[in-house]
Structures are given as C-alpha cells and as structure tokens.
PDB file of N, CA and C in Angstrom:
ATOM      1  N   UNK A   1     101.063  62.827-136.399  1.00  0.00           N
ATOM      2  CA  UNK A   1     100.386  62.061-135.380  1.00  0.00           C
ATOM      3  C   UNK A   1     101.170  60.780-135.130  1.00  0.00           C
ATOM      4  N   UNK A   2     101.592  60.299-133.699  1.00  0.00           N
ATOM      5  CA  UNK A   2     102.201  58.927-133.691  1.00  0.00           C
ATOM      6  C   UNK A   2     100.967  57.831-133.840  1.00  0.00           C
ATOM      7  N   UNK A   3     101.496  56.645-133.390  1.00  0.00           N
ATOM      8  CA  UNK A   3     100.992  55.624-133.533  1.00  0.00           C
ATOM      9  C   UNK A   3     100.567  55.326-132.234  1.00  0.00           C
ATOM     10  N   UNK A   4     100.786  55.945-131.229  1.00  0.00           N
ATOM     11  CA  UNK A   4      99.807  55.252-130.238  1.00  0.00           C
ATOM     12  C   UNK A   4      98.832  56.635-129.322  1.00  0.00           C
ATOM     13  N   UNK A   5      98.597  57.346-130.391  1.00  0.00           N
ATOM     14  CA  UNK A   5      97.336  58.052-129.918  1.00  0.00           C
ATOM     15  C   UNK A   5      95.978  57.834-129.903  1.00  0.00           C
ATOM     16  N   UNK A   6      95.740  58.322-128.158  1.00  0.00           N
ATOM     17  CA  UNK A   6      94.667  57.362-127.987  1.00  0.00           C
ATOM     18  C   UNK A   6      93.217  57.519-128.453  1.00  0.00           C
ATOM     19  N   UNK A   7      92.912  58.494-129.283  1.00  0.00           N
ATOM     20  CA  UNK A   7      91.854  58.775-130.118  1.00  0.00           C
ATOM     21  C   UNK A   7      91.929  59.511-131.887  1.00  0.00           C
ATOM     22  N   UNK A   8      91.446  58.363-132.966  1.00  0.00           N
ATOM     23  CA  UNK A   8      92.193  59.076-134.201  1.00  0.00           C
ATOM     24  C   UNK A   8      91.561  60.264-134.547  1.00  0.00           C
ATOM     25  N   UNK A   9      92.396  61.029-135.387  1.00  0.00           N
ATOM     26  CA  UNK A   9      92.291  62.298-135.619  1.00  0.00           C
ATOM     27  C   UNK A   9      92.520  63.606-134.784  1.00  0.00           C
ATOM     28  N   UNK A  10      93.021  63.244-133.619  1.00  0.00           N
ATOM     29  CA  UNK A  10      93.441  64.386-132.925  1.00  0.00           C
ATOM     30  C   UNK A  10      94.791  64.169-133.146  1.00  0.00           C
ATOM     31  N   UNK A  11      95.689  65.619-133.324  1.00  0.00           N
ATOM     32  CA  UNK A  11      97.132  65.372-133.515  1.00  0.00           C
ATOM     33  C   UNK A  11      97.626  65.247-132.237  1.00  0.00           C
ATOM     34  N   UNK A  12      98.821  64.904-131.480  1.00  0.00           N
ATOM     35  CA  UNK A  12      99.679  64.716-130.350  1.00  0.00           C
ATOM     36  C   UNK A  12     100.413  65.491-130.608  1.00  0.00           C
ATOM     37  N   UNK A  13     100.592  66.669-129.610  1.00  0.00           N
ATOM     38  CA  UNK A  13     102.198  67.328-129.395  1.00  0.00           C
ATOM     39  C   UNK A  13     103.071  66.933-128.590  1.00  0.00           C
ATOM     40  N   UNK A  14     102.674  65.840-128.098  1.00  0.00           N
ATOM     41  CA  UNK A  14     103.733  65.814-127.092  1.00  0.00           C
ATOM     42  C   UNK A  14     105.302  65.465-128.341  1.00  0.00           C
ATOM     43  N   UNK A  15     106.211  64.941-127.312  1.00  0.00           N
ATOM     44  CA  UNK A  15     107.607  65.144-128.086  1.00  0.00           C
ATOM     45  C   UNK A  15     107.721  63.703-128.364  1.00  0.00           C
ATOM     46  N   UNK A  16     108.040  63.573-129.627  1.00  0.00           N
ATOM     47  CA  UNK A  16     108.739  61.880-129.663  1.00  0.00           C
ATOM     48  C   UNK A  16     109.835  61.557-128.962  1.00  0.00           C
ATOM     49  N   UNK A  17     110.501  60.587-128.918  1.00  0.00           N
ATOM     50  CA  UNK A  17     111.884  60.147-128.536  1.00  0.00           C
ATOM     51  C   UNK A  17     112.804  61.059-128.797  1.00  0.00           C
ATOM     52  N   UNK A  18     112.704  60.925-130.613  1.00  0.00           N
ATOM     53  CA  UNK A  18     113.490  61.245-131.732  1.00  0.00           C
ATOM     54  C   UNK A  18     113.560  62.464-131.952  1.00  0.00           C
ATOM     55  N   UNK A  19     112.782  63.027-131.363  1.00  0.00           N
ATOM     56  CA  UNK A  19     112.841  64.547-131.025  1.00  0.00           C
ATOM     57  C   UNK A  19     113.525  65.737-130.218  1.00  0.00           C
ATOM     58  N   UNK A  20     114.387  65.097-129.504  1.00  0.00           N
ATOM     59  CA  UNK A  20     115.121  65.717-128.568  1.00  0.00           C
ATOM     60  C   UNK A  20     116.074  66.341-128.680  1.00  0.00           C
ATOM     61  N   UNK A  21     116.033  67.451-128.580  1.00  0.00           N
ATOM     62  CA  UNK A  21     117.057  68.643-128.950  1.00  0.00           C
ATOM     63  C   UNK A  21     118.401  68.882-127.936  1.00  0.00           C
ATOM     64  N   UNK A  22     119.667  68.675-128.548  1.00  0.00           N
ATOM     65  CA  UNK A  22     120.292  68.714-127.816  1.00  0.00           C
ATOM     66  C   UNK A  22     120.926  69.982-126.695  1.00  0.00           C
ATOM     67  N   UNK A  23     121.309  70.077-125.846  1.00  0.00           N
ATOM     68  CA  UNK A  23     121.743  71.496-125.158  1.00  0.00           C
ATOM     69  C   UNK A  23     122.808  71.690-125.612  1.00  0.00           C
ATOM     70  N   UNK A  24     122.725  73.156-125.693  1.00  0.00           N
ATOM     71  CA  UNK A  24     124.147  73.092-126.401  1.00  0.00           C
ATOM     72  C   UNK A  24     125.341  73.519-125.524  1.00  0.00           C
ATOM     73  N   UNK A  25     126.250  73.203-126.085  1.00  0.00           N
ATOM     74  CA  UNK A  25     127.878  72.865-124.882  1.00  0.00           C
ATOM     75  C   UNK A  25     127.830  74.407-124.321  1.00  0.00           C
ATOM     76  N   UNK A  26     129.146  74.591-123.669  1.00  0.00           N
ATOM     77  CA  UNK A  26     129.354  76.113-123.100  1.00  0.00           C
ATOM     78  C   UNK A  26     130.318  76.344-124.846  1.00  0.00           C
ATOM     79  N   UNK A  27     130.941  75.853-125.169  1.00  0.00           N
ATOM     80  CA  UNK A  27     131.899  75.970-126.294  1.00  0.00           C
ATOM     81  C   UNK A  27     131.138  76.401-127.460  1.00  0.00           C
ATOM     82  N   UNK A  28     129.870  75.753-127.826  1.00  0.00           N
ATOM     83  CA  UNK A  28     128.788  76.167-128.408  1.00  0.00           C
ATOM     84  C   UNK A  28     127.964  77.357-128.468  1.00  0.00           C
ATOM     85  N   UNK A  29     128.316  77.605-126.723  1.00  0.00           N
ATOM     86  CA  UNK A  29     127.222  78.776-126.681  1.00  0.00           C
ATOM     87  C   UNK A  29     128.634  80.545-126.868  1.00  0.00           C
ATOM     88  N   UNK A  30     129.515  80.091-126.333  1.00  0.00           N
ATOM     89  CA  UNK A  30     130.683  81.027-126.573  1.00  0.00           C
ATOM     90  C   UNK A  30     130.653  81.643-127.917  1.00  0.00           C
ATOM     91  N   UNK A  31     130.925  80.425-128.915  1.00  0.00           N
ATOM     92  CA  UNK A  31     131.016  80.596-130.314  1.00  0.00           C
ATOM     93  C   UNK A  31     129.970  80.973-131.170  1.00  0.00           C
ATOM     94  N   UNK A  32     128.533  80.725-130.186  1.00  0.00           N
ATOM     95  CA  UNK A  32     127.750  82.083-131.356  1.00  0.00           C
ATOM     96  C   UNK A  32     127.473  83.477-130.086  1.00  0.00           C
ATOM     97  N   UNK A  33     128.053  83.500-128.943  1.00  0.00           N
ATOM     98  CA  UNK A  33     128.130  84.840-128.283  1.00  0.00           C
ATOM     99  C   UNK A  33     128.722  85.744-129.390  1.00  0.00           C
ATOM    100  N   UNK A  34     130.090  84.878-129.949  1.00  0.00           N
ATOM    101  CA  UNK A  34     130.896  85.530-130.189  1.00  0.00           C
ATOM    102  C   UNK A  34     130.545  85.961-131.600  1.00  0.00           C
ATOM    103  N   UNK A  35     129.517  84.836-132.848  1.00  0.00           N
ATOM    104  CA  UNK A  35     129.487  85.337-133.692  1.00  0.00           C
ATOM    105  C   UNK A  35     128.497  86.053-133.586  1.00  0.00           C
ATOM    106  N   UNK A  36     127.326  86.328-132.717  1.00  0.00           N
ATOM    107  CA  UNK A  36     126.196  87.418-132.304  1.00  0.00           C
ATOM    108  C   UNK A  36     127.267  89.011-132.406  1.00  0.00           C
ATOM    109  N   UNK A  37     128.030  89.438-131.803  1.00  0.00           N
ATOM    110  CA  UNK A  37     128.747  90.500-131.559  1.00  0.00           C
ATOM    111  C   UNK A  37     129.752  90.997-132.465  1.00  0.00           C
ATOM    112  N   UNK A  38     130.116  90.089-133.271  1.00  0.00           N
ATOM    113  CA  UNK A  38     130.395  90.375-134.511  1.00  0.00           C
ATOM    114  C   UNK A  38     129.236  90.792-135.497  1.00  0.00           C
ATOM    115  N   UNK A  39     128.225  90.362-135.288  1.00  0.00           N
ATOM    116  CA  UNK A  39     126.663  91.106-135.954  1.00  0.00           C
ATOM    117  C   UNK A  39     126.261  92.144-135.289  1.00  0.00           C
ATOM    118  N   UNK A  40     127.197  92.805-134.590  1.00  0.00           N
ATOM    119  CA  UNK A  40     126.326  94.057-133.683  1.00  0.00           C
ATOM    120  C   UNK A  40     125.694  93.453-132.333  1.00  0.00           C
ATOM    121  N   UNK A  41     125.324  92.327-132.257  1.00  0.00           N
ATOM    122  CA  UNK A  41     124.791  92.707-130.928  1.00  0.00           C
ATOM    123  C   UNK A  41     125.537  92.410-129.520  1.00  0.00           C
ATOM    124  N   UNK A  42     125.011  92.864-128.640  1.00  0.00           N
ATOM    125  CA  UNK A  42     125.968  93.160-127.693  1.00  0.00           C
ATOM    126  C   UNK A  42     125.670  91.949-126.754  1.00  0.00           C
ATOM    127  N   UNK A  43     126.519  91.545-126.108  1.00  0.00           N
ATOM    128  CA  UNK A  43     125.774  90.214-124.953  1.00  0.00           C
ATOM    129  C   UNK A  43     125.884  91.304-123.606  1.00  0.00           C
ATOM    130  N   UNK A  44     125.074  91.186-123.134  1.00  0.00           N
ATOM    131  CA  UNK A  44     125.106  92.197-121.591  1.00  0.00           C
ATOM    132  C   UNK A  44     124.485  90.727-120.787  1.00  0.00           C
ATOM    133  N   UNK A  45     125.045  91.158-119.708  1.00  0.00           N
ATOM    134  CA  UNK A  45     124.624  90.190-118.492  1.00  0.00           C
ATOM    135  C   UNK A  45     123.062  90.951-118.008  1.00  0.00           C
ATOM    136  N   UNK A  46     122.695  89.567-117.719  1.00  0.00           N
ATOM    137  CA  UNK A  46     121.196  89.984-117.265  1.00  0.00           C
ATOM    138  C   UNK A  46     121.392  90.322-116.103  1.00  0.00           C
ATOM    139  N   UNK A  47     120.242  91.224-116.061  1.00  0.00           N
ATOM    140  CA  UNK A  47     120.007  91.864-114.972  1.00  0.00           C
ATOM    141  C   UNK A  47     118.788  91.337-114.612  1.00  0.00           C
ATOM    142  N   UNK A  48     118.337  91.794-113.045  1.00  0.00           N
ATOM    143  CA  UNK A  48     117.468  91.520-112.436  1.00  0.00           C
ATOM    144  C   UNK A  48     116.145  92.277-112.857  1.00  0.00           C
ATOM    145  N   UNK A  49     114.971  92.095-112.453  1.00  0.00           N
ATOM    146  CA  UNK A  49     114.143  93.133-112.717  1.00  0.00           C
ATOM    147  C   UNK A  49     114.059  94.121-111.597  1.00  0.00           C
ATOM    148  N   UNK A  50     113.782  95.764-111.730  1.00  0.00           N
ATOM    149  CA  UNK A  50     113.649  96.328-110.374  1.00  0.00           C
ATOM    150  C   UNK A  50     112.604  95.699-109.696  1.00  0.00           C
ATOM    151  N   UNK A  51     112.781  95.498-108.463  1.00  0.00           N
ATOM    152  CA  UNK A  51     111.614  95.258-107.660  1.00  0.00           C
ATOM    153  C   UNK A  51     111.479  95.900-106.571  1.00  0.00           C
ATOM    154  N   UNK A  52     109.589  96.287-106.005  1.00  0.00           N
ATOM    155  CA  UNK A  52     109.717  97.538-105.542  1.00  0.00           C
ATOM    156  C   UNK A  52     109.958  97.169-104.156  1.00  0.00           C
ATOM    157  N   UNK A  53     110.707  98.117-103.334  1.00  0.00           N
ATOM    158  CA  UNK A  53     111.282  97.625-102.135  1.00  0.00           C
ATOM    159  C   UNK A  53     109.926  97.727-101.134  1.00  0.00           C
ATOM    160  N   UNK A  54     110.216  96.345-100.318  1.00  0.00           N
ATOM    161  CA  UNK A  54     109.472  95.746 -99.208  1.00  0.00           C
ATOM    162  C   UNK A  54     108.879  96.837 -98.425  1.00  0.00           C
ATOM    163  N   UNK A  55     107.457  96.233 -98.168  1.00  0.00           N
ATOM    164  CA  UNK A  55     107.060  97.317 -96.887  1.00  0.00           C
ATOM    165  C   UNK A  55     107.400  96.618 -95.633  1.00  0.00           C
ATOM    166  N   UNK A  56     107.858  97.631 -94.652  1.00  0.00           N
ATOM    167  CA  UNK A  56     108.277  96.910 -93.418  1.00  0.00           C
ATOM    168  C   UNK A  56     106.867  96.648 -92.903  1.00  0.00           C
ATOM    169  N   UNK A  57     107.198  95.449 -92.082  1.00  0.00           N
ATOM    170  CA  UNK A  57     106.011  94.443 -91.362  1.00  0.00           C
ATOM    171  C   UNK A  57     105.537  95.126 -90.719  1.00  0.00           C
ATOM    172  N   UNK A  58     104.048  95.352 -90.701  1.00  0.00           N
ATOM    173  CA  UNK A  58     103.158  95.830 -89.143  1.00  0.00           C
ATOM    174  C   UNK A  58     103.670  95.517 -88.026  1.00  0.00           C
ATOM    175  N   UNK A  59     103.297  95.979 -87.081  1.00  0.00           N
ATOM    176  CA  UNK A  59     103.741  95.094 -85.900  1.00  0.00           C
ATOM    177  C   UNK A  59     102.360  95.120 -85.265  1.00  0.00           C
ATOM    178  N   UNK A  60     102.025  94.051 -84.765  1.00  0.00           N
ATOM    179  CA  UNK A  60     100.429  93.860 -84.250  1.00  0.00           C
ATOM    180  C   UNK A  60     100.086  94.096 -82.887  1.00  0.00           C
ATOM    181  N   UNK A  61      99.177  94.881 -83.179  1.00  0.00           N
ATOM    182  CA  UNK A  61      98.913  95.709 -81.962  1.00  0.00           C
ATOM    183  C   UNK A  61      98.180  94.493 -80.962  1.00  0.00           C
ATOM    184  N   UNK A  62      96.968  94.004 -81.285  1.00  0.00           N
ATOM    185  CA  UNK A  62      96.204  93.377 -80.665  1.00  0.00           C
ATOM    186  C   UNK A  62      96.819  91.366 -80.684  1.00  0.00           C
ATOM    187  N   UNK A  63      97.742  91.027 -79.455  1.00  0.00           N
ATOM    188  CA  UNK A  63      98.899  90.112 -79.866  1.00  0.00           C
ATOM    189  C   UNK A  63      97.856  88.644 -78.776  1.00  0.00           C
ATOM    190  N   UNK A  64      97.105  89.367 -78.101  1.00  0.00           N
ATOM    191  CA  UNK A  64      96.885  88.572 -77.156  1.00  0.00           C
ATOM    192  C   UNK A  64      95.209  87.899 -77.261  1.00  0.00           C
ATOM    193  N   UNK A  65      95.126  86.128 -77.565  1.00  0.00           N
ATOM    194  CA  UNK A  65      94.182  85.595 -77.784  1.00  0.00           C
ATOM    195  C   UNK A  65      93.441  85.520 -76.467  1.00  0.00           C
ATOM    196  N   UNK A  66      91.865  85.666 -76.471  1.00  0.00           N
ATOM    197  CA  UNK A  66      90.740  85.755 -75.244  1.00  0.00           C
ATOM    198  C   UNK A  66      89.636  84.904 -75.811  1.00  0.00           C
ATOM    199  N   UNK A  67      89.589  83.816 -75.069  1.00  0.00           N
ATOM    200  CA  UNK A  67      88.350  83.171 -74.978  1.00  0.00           C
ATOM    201  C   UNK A  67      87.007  83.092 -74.774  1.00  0.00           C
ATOM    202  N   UNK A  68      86.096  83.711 -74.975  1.00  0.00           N
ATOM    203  CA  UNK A  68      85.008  83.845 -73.829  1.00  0.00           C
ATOM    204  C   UNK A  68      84.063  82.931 -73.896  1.00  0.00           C
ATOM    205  N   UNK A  69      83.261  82.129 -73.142  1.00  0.00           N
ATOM    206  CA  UNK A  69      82.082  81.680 -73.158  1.00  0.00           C
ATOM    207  C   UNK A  69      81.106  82.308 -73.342  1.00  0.00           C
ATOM    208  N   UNK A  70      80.186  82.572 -74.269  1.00  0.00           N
ATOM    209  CA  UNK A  70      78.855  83.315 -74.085  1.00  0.00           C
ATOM    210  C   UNK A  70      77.933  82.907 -75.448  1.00  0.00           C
ATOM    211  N   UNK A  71      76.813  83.285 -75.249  1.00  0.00           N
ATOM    212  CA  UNK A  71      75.429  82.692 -76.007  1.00  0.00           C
ATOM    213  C   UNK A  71      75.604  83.127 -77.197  1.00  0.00           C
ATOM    214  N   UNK A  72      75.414  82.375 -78.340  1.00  0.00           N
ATOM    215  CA  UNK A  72      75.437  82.988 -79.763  1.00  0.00           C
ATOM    216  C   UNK A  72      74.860  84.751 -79.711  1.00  0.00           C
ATOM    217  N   UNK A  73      73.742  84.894 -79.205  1.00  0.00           N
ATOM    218  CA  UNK A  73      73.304  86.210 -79.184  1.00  0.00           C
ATOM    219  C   UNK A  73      74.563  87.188 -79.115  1.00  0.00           C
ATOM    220  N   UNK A  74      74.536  87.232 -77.622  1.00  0.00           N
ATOM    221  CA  UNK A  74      75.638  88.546 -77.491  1.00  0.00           C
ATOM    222  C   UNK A  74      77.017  88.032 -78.065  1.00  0.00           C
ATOM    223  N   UNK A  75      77.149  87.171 -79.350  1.00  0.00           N
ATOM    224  CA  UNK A  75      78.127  87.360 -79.710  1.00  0.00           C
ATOM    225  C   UNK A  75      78.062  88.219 -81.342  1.00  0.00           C
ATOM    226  N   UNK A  76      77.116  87.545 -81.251  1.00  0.00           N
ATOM    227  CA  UNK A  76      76.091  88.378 -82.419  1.00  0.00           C
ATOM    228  C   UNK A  76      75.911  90.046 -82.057  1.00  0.00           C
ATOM    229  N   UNK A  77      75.333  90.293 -81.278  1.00  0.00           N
ATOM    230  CA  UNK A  77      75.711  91.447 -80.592  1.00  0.00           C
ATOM    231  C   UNK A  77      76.873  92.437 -80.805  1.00  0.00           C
ATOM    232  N   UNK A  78      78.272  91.407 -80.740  1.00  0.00           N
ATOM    233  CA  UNK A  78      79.336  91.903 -79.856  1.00  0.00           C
ATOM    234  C   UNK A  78      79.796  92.016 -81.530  1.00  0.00           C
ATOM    235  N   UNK A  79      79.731  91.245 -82.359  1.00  0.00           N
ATOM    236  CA  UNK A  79      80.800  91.420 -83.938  1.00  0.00           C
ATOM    237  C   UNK A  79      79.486  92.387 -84.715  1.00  0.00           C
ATOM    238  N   UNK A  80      78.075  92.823 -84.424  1.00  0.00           N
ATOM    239  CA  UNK A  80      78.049  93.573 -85.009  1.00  0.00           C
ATOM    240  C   UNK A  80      77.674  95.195 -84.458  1.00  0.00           C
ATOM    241  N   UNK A  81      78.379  95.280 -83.446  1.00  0.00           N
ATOM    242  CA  UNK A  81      78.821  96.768 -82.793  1.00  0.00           C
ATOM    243  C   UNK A  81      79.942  97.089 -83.451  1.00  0.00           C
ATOM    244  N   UNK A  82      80.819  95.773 -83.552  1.00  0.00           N
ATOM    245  CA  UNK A  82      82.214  96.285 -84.255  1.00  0.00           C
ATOM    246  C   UNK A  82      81.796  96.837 -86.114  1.00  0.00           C
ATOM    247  N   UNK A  83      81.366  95.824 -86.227  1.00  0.00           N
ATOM    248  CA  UNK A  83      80.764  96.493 -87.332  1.00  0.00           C
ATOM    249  C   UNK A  83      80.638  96.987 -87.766  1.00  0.00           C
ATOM    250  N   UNK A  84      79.248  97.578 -86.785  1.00  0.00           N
ATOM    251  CA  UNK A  84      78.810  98.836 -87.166  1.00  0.00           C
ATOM    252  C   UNK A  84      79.566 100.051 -87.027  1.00  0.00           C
ATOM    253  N   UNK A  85      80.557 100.373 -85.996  1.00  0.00           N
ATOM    254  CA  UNK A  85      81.021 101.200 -85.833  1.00  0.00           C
ATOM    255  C   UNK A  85      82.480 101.169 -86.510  1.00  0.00           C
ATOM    256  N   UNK A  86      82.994 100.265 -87.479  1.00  0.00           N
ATOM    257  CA  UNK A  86      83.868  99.896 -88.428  1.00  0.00           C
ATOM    258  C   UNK A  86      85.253 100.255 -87.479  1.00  0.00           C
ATOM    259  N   UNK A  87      85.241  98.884 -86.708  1.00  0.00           N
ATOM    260  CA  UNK A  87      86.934  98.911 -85.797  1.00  0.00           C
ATOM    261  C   UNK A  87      86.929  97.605 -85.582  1.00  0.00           C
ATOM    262  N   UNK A  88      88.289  97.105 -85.032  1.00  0.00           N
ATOM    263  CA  UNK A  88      88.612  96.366 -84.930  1.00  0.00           C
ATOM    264  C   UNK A  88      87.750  95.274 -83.684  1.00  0.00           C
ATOM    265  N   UNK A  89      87.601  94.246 -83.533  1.00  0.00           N
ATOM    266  CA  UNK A  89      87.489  93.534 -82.434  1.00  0.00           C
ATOM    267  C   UNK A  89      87.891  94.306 -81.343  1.00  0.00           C
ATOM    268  N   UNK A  90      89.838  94.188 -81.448  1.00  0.00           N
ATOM    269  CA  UNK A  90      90.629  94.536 -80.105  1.00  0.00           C
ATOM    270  C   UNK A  90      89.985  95.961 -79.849  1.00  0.00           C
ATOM    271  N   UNK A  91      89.683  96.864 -80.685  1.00  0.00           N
ATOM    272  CA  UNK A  91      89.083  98.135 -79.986  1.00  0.00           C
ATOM    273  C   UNK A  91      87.916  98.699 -79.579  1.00  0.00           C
ATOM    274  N   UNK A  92      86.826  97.808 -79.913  1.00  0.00           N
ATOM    275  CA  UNK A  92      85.415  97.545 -79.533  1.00  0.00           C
ATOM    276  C   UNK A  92      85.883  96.959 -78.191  1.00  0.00           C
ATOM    277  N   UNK A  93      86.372  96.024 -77.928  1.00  0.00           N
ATOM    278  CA  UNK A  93      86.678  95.164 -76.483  1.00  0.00           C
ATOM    279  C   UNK A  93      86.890  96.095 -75.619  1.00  0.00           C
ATOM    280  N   UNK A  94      88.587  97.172 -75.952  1.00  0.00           N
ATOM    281  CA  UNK A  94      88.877  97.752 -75.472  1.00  0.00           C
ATOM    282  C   UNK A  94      87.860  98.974 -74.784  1.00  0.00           C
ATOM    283  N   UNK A  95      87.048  99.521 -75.753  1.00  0.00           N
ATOM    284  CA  UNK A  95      85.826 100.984 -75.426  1.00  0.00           C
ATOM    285  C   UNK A  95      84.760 100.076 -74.721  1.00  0.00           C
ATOM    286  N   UNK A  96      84.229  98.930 -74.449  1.00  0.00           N
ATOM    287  CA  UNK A  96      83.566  98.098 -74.286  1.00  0.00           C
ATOM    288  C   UNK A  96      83.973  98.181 -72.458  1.00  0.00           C
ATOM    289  N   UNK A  97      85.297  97.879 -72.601  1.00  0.00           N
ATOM    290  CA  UNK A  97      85.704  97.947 -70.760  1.00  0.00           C
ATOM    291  C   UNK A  97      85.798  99.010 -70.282  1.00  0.00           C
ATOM    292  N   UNK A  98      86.480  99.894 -71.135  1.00  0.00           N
ATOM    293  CA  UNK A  98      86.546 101.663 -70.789  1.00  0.00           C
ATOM    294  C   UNK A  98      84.735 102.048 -70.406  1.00  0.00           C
ATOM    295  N   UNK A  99      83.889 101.674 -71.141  1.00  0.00           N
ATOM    296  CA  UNK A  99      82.464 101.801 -70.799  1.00  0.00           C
ATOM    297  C   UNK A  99      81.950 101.187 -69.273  1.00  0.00           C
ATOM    298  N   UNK A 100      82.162 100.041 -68.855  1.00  0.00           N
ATOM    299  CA  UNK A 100      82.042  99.337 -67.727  1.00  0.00           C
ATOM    300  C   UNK A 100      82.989 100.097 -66.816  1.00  0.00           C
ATOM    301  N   UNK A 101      84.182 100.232 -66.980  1.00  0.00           N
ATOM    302  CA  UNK A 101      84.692 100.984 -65.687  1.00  0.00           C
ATOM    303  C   UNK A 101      84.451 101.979 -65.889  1.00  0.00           C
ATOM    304  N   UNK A 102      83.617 102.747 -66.558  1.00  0.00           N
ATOM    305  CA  UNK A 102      83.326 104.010 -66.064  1.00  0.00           C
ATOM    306  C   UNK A 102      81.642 104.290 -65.390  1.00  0.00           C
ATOM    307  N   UNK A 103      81.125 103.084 -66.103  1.00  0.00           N
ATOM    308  CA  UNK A 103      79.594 102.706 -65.215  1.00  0.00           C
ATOM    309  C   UNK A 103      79.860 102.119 -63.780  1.00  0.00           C
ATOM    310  N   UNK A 104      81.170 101.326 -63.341  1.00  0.00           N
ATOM    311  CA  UNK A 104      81.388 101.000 -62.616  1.00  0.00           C
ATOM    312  C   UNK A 104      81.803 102.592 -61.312  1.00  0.00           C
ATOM    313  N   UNK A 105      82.644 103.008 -61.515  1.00  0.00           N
ATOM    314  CA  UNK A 105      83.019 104.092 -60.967  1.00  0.00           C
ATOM    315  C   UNK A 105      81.650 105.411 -60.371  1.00  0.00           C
ATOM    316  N   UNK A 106      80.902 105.133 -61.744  1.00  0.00           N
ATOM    317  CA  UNK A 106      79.433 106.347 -61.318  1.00  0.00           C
ATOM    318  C   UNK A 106      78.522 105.470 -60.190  1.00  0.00           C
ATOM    319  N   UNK A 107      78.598 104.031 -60.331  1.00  0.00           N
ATOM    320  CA  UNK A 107      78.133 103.463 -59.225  1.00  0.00           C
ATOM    321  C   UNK A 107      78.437 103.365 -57.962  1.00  0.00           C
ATOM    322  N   UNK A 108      79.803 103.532 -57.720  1.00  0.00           N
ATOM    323  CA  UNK A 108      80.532 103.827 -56.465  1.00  0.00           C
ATOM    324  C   UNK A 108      80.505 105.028 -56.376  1.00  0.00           C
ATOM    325  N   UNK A 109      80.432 105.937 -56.885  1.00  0.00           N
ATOM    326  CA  UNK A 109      80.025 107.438 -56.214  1.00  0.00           C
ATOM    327  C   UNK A 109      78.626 107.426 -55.840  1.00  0.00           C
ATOM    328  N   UNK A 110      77.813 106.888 -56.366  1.00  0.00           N
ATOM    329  CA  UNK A 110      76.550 106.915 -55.731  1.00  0.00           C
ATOM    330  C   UNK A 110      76.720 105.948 -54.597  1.00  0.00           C
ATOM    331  N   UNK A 111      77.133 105.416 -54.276  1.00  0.00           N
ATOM    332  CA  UNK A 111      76.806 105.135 -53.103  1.00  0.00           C
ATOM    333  C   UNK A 111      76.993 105.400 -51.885  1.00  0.00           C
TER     334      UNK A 111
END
C-alpha cells in the first residue's frame, strides 16, 4: 500500500514511479528470439485472424423521403396496416396507391 491512499486498508494497484518496466530494445528482443529457437520454439510471424468476408451492401429500394400532413389517427391507421400485414412502409404506400387508382379507374367507367 503507498502512502497516499485515500482510504486505509484498501491496497492500491495502481503503479508506483519506481515501478516501471523498461521496453525492451530491438537488440533485446532479437537475442531472446534467438535464444527461444534454440529451445525449440519457432518465431512465426503473426498472422491475421480469418475474417469472414463482407456482405455486399443492400442497395435501398425505398430512397425517396415523403412528408405528409395528416391527423395522428390515420397515421395510426396507416403504421398499423403495415403492421399488420408485416411490410414495409414503402410497400403499404405503394398497394395503398395501386388501391386508389384502381377505385379511381372503376369510377370512371361508371360514369
């Protein structure tokens, strides 16, 4: 324990001054490569770890932001059709207009 820990009886790990381990040179580290391999072992250069190759990026279908004004309700409405029918926003929107122009179209034949 040093002397300026700030509550007694707990030990401190941190490192003293006097504690500092030196790095050792390249000349240092050569000379026990070298006496390691004279003990059998081998120095091999590190290698990387495998890593598993990248998935290529999505490319995003639905690229284009739409604003709409409308009442909490039918927005409430509108995210839980998607929902429910488990698709995206962009493709609820999309079957959403495909629905209108085709109510649109049965209305112009009737007339």
């Amino acid at each position: 324990m040093t002397s300026g820990t700030g509550r007694p009886g707990l030990a401190s790990f941190s490192l003293d001054e006097d504690d500092d381990i030196p790095v050792p040179t390249p000349q240092q580290r050569a000379a026990a490569r070298a006496g390691g391999e004279k003990l059998g072992f081998k120095s091999e250069p590190v290698e990387a770890p495998n890593k598993r190759p990248t998935a290529p990026a999505r490319e995003a279908v639905y690229t284009a932001n739409f604003h709409i004004r409308t009442t909490p309700e039918d927005r409430e409405r509108y995210d839980d059709f998607a929902y429910r029918h488990r698709m995206k926003k962009g493709e609820a929107m999309r079957l959403l207009l495909d629905l209108a122009e085709e109510a649109e179209a049965a209305r112009a034949k009737k007339k």
